[in-house]
C-alpha atoms as a PDB file:
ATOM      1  CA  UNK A   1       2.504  26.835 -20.656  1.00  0.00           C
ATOM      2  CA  UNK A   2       0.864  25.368 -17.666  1.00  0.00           C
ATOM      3  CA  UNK A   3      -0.832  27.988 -15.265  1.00  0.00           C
ATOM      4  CA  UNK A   4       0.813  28.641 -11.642  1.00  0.00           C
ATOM      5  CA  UNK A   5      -0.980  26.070  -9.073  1.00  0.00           C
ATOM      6  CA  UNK A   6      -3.335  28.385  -6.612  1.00  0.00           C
ATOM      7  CA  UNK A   7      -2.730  26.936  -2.721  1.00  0.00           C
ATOM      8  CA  UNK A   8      -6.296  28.261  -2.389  1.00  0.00           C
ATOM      9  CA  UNK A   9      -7.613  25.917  -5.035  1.00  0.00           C
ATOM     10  CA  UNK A  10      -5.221  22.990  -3.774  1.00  0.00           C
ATOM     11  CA  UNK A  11      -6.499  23.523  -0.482  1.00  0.00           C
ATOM     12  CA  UNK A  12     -10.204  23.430  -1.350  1.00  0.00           C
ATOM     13  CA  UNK A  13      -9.741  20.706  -3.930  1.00  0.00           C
ATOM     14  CA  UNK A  14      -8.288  18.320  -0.889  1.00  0.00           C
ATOM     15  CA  UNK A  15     -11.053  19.726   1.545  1.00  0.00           C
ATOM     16  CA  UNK A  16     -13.611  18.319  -0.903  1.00  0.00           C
ATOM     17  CA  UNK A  17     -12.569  15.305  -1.056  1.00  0.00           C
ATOM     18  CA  UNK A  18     -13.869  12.087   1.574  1.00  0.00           C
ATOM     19  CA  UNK A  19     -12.144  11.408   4.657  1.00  0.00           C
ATOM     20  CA  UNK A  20     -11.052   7.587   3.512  1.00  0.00           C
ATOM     21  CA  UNK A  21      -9.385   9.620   0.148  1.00  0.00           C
ATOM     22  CA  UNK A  22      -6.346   7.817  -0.486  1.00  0.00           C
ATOM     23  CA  UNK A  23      -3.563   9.571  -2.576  1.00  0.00           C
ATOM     24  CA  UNK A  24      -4.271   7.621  -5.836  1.00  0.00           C
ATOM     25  CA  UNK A  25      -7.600   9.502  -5.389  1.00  0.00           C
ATOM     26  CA  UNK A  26      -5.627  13.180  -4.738  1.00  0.00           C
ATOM     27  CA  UNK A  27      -3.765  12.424  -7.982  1.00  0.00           C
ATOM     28  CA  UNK A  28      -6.398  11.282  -9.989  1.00  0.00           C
ATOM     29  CA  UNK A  29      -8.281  14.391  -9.666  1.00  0.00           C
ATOM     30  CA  UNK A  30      -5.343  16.325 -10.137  1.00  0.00           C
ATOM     31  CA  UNK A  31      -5.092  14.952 -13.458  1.00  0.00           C
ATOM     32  CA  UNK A  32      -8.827  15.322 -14.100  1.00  0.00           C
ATOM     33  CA  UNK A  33      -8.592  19.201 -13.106  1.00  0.00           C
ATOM     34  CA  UNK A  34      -5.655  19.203 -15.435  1.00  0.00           C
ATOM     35  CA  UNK A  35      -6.860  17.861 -18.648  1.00  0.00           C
ATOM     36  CA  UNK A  36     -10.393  19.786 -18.030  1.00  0.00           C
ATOM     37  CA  UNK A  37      -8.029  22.850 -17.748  1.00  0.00           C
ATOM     38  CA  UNK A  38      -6.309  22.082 -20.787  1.00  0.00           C
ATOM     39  CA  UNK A  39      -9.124  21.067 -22.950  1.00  0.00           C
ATOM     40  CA  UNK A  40     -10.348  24.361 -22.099  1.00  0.00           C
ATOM     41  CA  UNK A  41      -7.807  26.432 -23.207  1.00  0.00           C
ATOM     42  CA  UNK A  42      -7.290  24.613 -26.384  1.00  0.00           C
ATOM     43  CA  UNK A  43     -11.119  24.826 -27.165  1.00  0.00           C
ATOM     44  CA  UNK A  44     -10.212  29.021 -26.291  1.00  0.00           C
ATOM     45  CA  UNK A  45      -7.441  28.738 -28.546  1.00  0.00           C
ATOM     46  CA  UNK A  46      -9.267  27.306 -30.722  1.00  0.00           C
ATOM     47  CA  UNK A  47      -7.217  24.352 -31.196  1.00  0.00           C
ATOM     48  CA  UNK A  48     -10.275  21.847 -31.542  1.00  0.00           C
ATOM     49  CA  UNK A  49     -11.297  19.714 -34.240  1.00  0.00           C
ATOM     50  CA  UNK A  50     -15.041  19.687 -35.914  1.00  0.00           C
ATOM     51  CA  UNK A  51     -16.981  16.191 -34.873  1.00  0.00           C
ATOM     52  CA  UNK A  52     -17.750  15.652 -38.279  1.00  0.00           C
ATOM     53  CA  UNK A  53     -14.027  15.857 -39.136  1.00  0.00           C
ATOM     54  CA  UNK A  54     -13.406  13.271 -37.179  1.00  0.00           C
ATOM     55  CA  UNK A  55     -15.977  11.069 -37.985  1.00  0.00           C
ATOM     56  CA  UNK A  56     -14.690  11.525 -41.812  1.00  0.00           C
ATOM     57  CA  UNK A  57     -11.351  11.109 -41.216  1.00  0.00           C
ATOM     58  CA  UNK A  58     -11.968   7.768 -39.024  1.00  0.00           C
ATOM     59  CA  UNK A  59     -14.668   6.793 -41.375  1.00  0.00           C
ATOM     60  CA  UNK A  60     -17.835   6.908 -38.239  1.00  0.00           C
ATOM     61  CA  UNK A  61     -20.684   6.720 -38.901  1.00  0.00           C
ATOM     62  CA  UNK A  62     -22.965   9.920 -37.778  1.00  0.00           C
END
């Protein structure tokens, strides 16, 4: 389940951003945030896959 948006953070996320930000640029780091955020959690979770595992399942080389 997705965590409650903080105004706080949405305020200071838009506040960082460059005066000529366009709202492609709002979203995009939105959706940055958001799959850092999740990546997170699953790595927490520990819902994360080995790199070797993936290398030998895709057959990469190391």
């Amino acid at each position: 389940m997705a965590e409650p948006m903080r105004k706080d953070e949405a305020h200071e996320l838009v506040n960082r951003m460059p005066e000529n930000a366009t709202w492609d640029d709002l979203i995009e780091e939105i959706y940055v945030r958001q799959v850092i955020e999740q990546g997170l959690a699953d790595s927490k979770a520990g819902r994360t896959t080995d790199v070797e595992e993936v290398r030998r399942r895709y057959g990469l080389q190391p």
